[in-house]
N, C-alpha and C. Protein backbone atom coordinates (compact mmCIF):
# COMPACT_ATOMS: atom_id res chain seq x y z
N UNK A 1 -50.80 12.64 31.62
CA UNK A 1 -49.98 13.24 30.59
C UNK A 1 -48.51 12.94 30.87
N UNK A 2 -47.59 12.36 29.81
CA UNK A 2 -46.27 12.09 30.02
C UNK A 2 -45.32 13.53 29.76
N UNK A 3 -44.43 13.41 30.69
CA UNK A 3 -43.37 14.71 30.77
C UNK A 3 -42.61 14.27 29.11
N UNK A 4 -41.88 15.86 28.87
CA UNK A 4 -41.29 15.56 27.88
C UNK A 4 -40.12 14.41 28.11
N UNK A 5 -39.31 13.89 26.82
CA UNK A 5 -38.42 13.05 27.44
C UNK A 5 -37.08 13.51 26.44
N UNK A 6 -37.22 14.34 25.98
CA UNK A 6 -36.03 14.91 25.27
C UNK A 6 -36.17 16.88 25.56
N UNK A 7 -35.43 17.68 25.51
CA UNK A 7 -34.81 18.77 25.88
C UNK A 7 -35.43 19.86 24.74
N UNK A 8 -36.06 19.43 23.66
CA UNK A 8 -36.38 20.26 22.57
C UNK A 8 -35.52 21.07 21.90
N UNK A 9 -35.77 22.01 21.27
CA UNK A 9 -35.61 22.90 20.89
C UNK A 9 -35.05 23.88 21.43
N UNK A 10 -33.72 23.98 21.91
CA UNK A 10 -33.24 25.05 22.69
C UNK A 10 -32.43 26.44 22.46
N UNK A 11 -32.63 27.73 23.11
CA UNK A 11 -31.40 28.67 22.49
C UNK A 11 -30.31 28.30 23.09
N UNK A 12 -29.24 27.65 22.53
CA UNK A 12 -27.90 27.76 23.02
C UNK A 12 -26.74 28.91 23.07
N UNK A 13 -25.55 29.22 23.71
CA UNK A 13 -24.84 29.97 23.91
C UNK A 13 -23.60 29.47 22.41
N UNK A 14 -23.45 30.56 21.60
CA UNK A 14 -22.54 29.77 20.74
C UNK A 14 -20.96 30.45 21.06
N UNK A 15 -20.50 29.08 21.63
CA UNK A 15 -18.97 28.71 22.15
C UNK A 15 -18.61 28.22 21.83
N UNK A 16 -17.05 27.75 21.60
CA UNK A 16 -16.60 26.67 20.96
C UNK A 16 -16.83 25.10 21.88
N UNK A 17 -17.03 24.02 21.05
CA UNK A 17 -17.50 23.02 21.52
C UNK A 17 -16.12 22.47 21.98
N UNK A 18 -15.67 21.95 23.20
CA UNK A 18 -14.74 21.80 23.78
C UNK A 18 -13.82 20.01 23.15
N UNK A 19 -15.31 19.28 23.50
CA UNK A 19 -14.69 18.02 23.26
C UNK A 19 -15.22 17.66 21.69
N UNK A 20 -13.87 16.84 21.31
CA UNK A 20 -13.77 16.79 19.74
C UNK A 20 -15.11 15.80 19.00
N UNK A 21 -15.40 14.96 19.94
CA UNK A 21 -16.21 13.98 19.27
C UNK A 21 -17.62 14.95 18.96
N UNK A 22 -18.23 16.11 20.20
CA UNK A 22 -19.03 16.38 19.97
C UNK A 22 -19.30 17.55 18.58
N UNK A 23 -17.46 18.20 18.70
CA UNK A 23 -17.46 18.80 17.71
C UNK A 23 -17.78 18.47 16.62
N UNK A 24 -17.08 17.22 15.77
CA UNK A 24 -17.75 16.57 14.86
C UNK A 24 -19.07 16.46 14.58
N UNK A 25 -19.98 15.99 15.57
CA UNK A 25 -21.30 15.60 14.85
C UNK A 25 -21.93 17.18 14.93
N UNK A 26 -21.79 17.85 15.75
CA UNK A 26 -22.29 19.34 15.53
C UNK A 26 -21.50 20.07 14.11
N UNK A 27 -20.86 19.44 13.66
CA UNK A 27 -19.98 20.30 12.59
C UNK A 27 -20.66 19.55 11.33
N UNK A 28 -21.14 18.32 11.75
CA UNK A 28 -21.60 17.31 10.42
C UNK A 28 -23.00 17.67 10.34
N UNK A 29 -23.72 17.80 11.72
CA UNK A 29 -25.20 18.08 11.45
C UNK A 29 -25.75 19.99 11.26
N UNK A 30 -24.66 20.44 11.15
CA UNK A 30 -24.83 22.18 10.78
C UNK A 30 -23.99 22.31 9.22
N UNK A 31 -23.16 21.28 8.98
CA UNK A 31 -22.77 21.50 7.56
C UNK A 31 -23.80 21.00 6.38
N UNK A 32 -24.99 19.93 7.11
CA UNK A 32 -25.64 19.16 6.52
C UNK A 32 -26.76 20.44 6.79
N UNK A 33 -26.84 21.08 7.22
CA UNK A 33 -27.95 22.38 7.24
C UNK A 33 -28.00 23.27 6.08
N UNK A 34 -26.31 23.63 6.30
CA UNK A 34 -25.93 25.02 5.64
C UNK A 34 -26.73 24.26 3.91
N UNK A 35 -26.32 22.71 3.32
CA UNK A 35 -26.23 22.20 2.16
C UNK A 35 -27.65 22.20 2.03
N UNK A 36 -28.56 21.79 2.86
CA UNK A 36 -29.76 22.02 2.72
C UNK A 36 -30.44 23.33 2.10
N UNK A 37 -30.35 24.40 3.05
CA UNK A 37 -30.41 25.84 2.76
C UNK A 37 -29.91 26.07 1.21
N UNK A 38 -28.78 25.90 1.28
CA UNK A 38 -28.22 26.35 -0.33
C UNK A 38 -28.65 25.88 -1.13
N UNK A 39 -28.90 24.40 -1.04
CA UNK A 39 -29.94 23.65 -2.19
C UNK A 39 -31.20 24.37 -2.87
N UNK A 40 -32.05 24.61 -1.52
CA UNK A 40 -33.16 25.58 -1.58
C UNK A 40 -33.06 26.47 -1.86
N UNK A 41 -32.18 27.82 -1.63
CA UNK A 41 -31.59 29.39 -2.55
C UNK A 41 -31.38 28.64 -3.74
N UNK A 42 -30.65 27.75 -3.98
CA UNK A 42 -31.02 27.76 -5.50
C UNK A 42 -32.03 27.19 -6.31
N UNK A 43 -32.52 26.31 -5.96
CA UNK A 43 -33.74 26.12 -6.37
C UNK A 43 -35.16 26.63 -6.63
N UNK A 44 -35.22 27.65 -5.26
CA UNK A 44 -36.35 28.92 -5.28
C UNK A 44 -35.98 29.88 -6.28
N UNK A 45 -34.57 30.36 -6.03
CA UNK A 45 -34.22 31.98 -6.73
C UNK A 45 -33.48 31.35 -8.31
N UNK A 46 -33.37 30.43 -8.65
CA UNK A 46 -32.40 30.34 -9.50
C UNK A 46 -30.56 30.64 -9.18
N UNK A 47 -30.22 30.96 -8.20
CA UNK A 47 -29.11 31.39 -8.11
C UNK A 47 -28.23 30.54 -8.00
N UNK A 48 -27.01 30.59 -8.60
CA UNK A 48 -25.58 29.65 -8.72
C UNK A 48 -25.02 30.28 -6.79
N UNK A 49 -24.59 29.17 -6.59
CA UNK A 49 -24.52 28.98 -5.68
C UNK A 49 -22.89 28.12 -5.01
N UNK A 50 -22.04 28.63 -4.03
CA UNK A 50 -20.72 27.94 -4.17
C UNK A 50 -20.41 27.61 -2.51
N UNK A 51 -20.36 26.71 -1.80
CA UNK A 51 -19.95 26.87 -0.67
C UNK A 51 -18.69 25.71 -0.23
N UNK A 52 -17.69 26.34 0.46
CA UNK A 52 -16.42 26.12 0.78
C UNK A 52 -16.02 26.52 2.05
N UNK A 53 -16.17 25.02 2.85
CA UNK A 53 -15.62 25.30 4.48
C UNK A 53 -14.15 24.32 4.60
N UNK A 54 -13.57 24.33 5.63
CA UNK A 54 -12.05 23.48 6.10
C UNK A 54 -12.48 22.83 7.87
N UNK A 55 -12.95 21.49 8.10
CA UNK A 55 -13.06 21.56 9.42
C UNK A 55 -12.00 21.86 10.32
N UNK A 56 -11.80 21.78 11.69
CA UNK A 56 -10.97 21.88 12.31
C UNK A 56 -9.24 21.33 11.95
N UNK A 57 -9.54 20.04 11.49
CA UNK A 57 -8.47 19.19 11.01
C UNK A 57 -8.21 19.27 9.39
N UNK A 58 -8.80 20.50 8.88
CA UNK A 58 -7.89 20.76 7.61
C UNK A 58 -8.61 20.08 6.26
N UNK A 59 -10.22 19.56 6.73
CA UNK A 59 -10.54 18.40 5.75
C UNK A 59 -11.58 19.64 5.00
N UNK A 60 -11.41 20.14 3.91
CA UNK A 60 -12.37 20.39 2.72
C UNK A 60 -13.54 19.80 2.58
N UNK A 61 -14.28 20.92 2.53
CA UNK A 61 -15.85 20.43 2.29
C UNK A 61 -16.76 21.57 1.57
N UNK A 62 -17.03 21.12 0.09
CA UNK A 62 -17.57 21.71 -0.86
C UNK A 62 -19.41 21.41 -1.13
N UNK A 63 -20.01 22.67 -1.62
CA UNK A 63 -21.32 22.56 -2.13
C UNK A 63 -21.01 23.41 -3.31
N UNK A 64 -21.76 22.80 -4.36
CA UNK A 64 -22.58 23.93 -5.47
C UNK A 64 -23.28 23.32 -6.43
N UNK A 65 -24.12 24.46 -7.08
CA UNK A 65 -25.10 24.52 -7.49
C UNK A 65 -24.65 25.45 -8.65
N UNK A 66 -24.53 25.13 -9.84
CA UNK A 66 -24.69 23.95 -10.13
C UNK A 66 -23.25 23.09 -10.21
N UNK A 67 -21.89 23.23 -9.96
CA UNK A 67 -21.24 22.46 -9.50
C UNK A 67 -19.88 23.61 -8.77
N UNK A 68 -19.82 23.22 -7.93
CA UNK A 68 -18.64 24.20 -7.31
C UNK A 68 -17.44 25.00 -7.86
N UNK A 69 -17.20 23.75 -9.05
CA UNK A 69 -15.78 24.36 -9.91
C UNK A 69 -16.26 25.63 -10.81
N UNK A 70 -17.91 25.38 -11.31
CA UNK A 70 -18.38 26.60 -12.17
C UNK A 70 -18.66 27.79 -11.88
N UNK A 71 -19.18 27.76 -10.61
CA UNK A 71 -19.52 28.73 -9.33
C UNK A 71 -18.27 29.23 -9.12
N UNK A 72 -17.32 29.04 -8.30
CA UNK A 72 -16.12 29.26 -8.55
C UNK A 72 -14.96 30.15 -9.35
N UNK A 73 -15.17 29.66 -11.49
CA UNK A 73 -14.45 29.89 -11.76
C UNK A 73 -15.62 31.23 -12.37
N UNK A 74 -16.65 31.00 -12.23
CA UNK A 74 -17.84 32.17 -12.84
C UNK A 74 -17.39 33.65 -12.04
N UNK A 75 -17.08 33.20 -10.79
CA UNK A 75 -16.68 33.79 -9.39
C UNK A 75 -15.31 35.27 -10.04
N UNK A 76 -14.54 33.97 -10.19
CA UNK A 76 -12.89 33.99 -10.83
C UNK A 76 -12.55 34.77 -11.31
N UNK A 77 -13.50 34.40 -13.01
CA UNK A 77 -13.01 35.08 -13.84
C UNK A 77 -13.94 36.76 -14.41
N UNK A 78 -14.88 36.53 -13.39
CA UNK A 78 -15.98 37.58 -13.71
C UNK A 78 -16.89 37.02 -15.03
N UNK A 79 -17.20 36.24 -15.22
CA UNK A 79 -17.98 35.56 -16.56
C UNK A 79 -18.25 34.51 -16.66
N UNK A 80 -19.25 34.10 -17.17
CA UNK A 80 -19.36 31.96 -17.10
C UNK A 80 -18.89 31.44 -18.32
N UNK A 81 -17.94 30.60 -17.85
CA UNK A 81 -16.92 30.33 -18.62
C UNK A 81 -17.48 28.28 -18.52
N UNK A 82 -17.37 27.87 -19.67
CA UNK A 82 -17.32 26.60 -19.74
C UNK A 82 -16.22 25.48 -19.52
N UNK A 83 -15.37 26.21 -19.97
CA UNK A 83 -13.95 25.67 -19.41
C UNK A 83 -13.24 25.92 -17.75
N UNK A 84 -13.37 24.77 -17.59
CA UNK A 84 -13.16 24.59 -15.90
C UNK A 84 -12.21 23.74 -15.31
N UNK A 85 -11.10 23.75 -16.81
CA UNK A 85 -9.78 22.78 -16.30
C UNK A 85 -8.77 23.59 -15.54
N UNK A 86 -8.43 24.60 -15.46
CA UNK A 86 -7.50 25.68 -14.48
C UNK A 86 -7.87 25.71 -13.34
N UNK A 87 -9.35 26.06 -12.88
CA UNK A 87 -9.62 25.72 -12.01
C UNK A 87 -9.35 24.38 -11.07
N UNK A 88 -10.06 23.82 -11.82
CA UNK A 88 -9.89 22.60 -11.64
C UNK A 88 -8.66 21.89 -11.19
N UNK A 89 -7.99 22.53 -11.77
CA UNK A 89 -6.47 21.90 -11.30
C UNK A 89 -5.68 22.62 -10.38
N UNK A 90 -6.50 23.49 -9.83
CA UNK A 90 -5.71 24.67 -8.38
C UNK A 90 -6.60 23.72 -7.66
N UNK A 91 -7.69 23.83 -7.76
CA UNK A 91 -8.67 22.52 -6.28
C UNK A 91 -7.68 21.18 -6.18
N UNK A 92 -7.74 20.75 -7.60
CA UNK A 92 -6.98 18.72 -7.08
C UNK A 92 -5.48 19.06 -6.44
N UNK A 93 -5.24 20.26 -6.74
CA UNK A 93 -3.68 20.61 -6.29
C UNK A 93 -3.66 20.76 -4.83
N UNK A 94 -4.53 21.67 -4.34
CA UNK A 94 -4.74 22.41 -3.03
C UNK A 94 -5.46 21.23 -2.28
N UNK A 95 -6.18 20.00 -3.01
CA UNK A 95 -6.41 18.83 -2.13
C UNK A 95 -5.58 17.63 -1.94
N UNK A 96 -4.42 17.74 -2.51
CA UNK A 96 -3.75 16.79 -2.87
C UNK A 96 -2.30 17.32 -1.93
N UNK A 97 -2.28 18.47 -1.96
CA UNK A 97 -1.03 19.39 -0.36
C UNK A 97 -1.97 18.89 0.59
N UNK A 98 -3.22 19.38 0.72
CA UNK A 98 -4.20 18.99 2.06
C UNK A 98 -3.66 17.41 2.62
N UNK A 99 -3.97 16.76 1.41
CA UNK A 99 -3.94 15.46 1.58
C UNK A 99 -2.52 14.61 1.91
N UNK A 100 -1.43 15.59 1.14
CA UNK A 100 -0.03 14.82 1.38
C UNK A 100 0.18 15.18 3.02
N UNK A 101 0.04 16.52 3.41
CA UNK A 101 0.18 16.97 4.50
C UNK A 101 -0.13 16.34 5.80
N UNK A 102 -1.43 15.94 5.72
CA UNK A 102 -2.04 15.15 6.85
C UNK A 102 -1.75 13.44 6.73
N UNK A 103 -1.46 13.29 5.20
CA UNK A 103 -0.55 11.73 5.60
C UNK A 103 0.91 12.00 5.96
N UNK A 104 1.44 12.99 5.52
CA UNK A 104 3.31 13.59 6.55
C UNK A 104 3.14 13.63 7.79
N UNK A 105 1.39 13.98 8.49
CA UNK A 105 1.50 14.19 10.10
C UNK A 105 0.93 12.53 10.88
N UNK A 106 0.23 11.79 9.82
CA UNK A 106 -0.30 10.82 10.24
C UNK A 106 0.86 9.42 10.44
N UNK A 107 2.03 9.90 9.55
CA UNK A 107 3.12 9.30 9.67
C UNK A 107 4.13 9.56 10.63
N UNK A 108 4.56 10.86 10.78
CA UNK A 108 5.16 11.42 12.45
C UNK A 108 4.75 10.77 13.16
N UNK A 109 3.25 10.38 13.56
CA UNK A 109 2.79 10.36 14.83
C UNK A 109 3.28 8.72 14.96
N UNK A 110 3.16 7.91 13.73
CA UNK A 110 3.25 6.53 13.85
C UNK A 110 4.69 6.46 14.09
N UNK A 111 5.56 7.55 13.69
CA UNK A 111 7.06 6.88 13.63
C UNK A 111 7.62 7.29 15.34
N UNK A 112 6.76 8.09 16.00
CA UNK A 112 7.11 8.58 17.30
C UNK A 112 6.50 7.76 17.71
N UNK A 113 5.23 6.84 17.76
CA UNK A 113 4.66 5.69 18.75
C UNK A 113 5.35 4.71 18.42
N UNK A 114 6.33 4.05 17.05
CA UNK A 114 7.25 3.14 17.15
C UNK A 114 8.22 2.93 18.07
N UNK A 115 8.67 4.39 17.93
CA UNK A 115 10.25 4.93 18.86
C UNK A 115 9.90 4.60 20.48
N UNK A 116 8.54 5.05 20.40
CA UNK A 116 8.52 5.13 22.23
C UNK A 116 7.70 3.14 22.54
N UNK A 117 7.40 2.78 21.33
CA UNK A 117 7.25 1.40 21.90
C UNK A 117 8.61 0.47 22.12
N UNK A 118 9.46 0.91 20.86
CA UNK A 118 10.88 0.63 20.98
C UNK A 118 11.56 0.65 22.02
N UNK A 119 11.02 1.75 23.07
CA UNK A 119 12.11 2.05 24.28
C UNK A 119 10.96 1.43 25.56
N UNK A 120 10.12 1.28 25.52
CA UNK A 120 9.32 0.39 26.05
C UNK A 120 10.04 -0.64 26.16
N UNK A 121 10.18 -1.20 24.70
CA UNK A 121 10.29 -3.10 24.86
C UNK A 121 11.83 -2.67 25.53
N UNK A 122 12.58 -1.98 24.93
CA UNK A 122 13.94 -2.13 25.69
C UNK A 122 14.09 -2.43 27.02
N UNK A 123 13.24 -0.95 28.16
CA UNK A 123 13.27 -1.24 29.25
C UNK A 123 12.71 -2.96 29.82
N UNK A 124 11.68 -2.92 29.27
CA UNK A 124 11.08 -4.54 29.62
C UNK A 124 12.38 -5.60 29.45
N UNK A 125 12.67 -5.34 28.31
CA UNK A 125 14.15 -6.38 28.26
C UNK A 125 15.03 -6.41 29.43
N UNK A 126 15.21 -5.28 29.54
CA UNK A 126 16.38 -4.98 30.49
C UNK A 126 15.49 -5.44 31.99
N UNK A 127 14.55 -5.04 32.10
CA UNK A 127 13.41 -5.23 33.67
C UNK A 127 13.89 -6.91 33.43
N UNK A 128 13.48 -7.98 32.12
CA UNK A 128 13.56 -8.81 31.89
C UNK A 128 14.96 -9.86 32.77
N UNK A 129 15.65 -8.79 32.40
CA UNK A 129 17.63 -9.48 32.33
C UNK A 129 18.25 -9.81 34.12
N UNK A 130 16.90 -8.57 34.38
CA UNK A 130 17.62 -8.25 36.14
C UNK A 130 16.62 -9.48 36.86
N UNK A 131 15.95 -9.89 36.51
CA UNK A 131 14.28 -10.54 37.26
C UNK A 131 14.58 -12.24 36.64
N UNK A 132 15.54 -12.81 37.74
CA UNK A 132 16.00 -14.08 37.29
C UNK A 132 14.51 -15.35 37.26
N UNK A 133 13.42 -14.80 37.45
CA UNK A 133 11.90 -15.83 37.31
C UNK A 133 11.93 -15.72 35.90
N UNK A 134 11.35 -16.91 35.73
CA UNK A 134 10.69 -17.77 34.54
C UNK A 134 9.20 -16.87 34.03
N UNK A 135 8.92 -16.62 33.57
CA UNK A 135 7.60 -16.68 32.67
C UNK A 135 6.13 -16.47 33.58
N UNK A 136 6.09 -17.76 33.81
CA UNK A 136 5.15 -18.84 34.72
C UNK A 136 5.16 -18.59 36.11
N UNK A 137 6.13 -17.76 36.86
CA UNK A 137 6.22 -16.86 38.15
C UNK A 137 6.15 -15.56 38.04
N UNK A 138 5.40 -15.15 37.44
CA UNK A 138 5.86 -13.31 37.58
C UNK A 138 4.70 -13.07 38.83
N UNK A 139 3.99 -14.01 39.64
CA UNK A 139 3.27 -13.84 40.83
C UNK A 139 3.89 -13.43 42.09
N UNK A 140 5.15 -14.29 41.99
CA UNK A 140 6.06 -14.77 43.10
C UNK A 140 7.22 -13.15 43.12
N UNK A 141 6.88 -11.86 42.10
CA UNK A 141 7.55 -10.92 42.17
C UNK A 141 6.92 -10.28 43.48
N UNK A 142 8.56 -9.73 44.48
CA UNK A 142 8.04 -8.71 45.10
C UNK A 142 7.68 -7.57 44.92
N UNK A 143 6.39 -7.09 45.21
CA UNK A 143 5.99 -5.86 44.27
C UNK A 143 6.97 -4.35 45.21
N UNK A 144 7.96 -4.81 45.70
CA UNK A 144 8.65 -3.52 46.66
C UNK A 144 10.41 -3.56 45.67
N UNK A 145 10.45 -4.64 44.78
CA UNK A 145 11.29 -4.63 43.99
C UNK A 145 11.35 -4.03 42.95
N UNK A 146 10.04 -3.58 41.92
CA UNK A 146 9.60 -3.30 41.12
C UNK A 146 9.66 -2.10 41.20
N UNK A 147 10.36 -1.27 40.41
CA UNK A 147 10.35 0.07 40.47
C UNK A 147 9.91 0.78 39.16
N UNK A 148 9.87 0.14 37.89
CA UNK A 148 9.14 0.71 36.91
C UNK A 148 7.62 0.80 37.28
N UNK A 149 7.35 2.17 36.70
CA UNK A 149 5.92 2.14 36.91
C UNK A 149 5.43 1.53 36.36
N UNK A 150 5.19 1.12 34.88
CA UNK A 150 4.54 0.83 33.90
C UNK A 150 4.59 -0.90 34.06
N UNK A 151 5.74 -1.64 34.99
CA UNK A 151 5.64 -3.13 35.08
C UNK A 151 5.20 -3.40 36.31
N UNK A 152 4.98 -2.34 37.07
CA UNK A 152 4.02 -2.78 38.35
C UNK A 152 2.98 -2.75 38.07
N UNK A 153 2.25 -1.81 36.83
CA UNK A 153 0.54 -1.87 36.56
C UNK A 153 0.63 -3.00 35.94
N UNK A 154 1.69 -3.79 34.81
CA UNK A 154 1.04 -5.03 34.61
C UNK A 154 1.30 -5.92 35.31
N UNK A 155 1.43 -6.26 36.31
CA UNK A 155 1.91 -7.03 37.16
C UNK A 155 -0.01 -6.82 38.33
N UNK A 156 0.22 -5.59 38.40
CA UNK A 156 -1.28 -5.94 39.04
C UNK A 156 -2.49 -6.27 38.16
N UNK A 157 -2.62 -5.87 37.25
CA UNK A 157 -3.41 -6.05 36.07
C UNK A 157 -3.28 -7.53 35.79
N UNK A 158 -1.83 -8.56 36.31
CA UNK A 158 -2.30 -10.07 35.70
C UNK A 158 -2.89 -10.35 37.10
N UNK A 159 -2.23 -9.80 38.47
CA UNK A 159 -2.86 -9.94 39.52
C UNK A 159 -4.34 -10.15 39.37
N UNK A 160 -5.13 -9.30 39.05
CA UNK A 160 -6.51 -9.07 38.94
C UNK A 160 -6.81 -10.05 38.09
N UNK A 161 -6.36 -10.00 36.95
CA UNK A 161 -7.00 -11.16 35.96
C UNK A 161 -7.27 -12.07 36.99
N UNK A 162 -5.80 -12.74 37.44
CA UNK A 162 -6.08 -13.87 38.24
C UNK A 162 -6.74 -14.11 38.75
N UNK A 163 -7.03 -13.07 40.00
CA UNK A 163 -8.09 -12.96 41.24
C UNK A 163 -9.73 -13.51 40.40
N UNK A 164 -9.91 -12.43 39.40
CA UNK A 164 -11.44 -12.76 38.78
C UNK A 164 -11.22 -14.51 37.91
N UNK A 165 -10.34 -15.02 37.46
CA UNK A 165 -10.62 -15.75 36.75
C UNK A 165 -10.73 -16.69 38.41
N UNK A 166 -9.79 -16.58 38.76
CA UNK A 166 -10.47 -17.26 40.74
C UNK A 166 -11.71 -18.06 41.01
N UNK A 167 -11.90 -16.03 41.23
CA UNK A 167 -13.72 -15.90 41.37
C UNK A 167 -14.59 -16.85 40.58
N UNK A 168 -14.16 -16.79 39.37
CA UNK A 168 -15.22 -17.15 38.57
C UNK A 168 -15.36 -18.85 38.29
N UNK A 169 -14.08 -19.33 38.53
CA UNK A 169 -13.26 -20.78 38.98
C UNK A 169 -14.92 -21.41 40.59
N UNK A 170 -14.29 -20.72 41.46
CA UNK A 170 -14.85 -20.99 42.54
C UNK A 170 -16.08 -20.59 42.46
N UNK A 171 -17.36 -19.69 41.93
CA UNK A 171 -18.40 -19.25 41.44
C UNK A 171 -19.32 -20.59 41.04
N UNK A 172 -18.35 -21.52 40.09
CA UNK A 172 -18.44 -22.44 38.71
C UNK A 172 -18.87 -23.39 39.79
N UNK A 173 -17.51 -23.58 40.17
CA UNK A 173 -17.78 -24.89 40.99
C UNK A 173 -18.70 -25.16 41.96
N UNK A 174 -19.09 -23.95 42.95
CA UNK A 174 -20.06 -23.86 43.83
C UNK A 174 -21.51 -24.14 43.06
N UNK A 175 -21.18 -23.76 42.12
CA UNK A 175 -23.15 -23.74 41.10
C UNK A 175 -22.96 -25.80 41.10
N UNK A 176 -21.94 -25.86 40.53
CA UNK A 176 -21.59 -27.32 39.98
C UNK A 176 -22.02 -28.51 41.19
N UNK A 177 -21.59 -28.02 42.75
CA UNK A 177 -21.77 -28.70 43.69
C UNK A 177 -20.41 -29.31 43.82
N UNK A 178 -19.44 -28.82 43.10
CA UNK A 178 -18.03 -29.41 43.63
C UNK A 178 -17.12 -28.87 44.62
N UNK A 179 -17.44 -28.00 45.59
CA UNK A 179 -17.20 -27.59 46.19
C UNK A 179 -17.77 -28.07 47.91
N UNK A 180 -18.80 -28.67 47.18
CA UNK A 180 -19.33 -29.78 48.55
C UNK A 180 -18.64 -30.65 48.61
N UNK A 181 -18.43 -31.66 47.42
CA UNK A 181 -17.65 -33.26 47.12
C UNK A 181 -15.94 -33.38 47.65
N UNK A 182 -15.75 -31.65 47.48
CA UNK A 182 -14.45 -31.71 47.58
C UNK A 182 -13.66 -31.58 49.01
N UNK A 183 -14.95 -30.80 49.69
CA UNK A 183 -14.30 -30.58 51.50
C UNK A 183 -14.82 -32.41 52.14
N UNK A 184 -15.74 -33.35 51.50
CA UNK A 184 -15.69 -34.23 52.43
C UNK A 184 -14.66 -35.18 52.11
């Protein structure tokens, strides 16, 4: 008989899920529940049906039965009303702030990673101005000269390249047999 190979069915402790990626798919595969369920209440009972969550990051996410804006404005106005343009136009409004909002923050973030690449390349310039080697020597740097942090990791980082492309140089040739031809 083979052991199980997956964890089943478990009671979990409900905490907040710490790391974001897992949050997501637990937020996608319990929102995809809740839509299930509600489908079914309305389908068994007849009942109009409206559901309205915001994930963590502000993103809107609607169900209904039979369409959210009717549910909603049935909700609203105390009555079922066929006309569903008022409504209607507080949702595209309230998604459209949602939406300007998170492109105002998605733009901050790009105009602060410009600024700090900006002062990046500066320092490099300037690392550049003091470091009288060519291009084609940045090997021949003493690494006790180097006092930026950030140009000593690439400096070991071409180090390494080097070393493996080496390896893989001398690897080649040994398979090749040129490494025999070449010591006699």
């Amino acid at each position: 008989m083979n052991p199980k190979k997956t964890k089943g069915k478990q009671k979990i402790t409900i905490k907040k899920i710490e790391k974001d990626e897992d949050r997501l798919v637990t937020l996608s595969k319990r929102r995809n529940g809740i839509y299930t369920k509600l489908s079914e209440l309305s389908i068994l009972c007849g009942a109009e049906v409206a559901f309205l969550g915001y994930s963590c990051s502000g993103k809107p996410y609607t169900f209904g039965s039979p369409s959210f804006q009717a549910v909603a404005e049935r909700f609203l106005n105390g009555e079922s009303s066929s006309s569903s343009s008022s409504l209607q136009r507080s949702v595209m409004n309230a998604h459209q702030q949602a939406k300007i909002q998170e492109l105002c923050k998605v733009y901050n973030r790009m105009v602060e990673k410009a600024k700090a690449e900006e002062v990046k390349v500066k320092k490099a310039a300037a690392l550049a101005e003091k470091m009288p080697l060519n291009e084609d020597a940045w090997w021949k740097v003493d690494p006790k000269e180097v006092k930026d942090h950030e140009e000593a990791k690439k400096i070991l980082e071409k180090c390494e390249g080097l070393y493996e492309k080496l390896c893989d140089e001398a690897a080649a040739r040994i398979q090749r047999g040129d490494g025999e031809n070449n010591n006699k």
